[in-house]
Protein backbone atom coordinates (compact mmCIF):
# COMPACT_ATOMS: atom_id res chain seq x y z
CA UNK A 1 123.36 120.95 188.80
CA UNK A 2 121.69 119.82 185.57
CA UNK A 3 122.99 117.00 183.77
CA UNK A 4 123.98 119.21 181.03
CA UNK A 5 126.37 121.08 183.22
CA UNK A 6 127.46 117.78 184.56
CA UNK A 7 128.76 116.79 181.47
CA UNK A 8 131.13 119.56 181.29
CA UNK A 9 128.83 121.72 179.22
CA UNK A 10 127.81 125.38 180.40
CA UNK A 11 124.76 126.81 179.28
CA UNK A 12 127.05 129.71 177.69
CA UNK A 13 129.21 127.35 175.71
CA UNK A 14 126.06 125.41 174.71
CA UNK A 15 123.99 128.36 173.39
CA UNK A 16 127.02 129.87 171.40
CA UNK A 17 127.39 126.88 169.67
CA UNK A 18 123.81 126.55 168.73
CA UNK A 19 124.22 130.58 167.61
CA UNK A 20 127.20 129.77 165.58
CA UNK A 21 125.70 126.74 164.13
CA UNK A 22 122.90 128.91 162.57
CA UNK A 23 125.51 132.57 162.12
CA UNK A 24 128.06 130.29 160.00
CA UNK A 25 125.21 128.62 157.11
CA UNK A 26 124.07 132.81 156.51
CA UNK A 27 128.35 133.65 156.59
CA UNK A 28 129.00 131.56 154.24
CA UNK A 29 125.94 132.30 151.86
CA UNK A 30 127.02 136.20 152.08
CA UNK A 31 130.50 135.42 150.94
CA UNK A 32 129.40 133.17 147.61
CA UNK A 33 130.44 133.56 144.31
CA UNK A 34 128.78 136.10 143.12
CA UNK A 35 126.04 134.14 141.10
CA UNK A 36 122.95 135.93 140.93
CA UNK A 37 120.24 135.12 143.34
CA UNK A 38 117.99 131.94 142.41
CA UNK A 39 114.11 132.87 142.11
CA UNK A 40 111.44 130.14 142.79
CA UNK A 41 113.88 128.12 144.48
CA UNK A 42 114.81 126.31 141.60
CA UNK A 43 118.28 125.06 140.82
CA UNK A 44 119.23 124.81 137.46
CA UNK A 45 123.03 122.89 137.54
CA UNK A 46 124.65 120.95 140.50
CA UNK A 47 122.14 121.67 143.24
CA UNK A 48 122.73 123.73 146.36
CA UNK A 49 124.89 124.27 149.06
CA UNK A 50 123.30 123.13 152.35
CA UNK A 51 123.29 124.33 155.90
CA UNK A 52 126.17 122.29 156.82
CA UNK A 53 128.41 123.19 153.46
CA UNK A 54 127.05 120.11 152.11
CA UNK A 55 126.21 119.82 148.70
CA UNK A 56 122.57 118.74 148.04
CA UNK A 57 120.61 118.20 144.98
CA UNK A 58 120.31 115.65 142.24
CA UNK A 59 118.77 112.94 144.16
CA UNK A 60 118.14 115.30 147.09
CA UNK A 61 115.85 117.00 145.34
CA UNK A 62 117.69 120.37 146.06
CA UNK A 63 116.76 120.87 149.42
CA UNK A 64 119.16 121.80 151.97
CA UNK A 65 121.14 119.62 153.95
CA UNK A 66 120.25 120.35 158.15
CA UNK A 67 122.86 117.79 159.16
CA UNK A 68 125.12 114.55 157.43
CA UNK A 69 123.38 111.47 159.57
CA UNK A 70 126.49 110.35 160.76
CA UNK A 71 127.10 113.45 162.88
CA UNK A 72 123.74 112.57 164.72
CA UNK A 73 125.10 109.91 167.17
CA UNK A 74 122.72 106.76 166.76
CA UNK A 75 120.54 106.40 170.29
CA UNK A 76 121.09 110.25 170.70
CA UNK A 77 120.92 113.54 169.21
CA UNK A 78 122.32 116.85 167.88
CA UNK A 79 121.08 120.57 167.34
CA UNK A 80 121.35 122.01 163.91
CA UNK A 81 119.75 124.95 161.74
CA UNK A 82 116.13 124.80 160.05
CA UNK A 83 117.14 126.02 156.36
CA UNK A 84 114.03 127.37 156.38
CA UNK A 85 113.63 129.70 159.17
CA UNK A 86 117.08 129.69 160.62
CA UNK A 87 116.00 128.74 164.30
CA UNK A 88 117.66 125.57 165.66
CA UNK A 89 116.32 121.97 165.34
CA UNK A 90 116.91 119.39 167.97
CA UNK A 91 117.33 116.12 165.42
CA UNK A 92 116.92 112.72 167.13
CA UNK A 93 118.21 109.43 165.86
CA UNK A 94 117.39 105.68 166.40
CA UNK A 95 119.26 104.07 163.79
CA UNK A 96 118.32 105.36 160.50
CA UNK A 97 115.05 106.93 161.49
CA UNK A 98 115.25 110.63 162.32
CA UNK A 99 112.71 112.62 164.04
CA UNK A 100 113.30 116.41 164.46
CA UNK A 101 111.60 118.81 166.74
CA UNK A 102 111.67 123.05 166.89
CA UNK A 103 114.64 123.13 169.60
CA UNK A 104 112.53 126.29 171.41
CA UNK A 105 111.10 125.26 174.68
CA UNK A 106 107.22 126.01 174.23
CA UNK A 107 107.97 127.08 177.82
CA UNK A 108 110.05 130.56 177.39
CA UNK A 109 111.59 129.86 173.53
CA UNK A 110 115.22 128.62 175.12
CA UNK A 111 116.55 126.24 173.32
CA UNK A 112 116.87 122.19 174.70
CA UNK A 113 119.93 120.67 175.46
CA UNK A 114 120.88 117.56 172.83
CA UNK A 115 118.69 114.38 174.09
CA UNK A 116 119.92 111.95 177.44
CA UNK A 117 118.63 108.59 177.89
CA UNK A 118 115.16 109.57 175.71
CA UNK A 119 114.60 112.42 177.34
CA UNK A 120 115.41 116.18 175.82
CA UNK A 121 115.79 118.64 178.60
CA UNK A 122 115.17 122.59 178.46
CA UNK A 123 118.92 124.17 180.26
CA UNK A 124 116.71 127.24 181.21
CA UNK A 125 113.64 125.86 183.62
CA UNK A 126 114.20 121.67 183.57
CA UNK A 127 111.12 121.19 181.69
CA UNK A 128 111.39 117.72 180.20
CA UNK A 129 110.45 116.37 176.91
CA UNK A 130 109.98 112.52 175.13
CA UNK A 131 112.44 111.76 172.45
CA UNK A 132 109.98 109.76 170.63
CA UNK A 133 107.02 112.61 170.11
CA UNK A 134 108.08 115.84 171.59
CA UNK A 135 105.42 115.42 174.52
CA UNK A 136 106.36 117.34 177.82
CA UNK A 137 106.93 114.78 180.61
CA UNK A 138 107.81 117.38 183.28
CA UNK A 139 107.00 120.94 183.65
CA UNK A 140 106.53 124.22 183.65
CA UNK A 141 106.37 123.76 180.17
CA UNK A 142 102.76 123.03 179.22
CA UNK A 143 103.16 121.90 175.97
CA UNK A 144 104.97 119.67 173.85
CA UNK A 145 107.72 120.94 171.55
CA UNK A 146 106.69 120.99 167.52
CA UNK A 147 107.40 117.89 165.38
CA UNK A 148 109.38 119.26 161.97
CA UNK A 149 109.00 116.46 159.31
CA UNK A 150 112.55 115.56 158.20
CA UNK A 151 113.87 112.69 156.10
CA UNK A 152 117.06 111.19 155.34
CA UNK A 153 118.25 111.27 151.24
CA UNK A 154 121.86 110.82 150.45
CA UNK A 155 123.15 110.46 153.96
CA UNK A 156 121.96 113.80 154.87
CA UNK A 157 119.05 114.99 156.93
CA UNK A 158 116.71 117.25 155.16
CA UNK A 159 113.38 118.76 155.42
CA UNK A 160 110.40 116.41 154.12
């Protein structure tokens, strides 16, 4: 039994989250308010409205929000949406530093479980990853997963 099931977590329950965490940012863009699209990515007024629902801009420089910091538990670690691409983002904090990696295990493409103890572990095949640079520590996965620069501006966690 992994330790993800051990915590009362299937991997069904786990991966529909991470699908409605990236179905619900492209919901709620489809149901806006009928302003026409932006072109060049530039925002002209208030800013945008991130993947969370959280508005970003002024001093955010527009980009989208992937996650507010305080829903990252500090030591640990949450899976959110890339803005960019959509595909989820496994987004590790120690205090106010953030690191985030592409969630897809180089391994097959399933997606890792939320980090335990430093350690991010793929549900699908056990291969085992380092919090603190993405390196594989246990296989099959040959590879380490893909470092997405991130920073924190305005309490939210955004792409750098």
């Amino acid at each position: 039994m992994s330790s993800v099931e051990q915590a009362g977590l299937s991997r069904r329950s786990m991966l529909c989250g991470v699908l409605v965490a990236l179905a619900v940012p492209g919901g709620l863009a489809a149901c806006g308010g009928g302003e026409p699209a932006s072109t060049g990515g530039a925002t002209t007024g208030g800013g945008t409205t991130g993947g969370a629902g959280t508005p970003t801009g002024g001093a955010g420089g527009g980009q989208a929000s992937i996650i507010a910091l305080a829903d990252v538990p500090d030591g640990g670690g949450a899976i959110a949406g890339n803005p960019a691409t959509s595909k989820p983002l496994v987004i590790v904090r120690t205090g106010d530093s953030v690191t985030a990696y592409d969630a897809a295990c180089p391994h097959q493409g399933t997606a890792v479980a939320p980090p335990e103890n430093g350690v991010l572990t793929c549900p699908a095949h056990g291969s085992r990853f380092n919090t603190s640079d993405g390196a594989v520590t246990k296989g099959p996965a040959t590879k380490g997963l893909t470092a997405v620069p991130v920073t924190v501006r305005d309490g939210q966690v955004v792409l750098a």
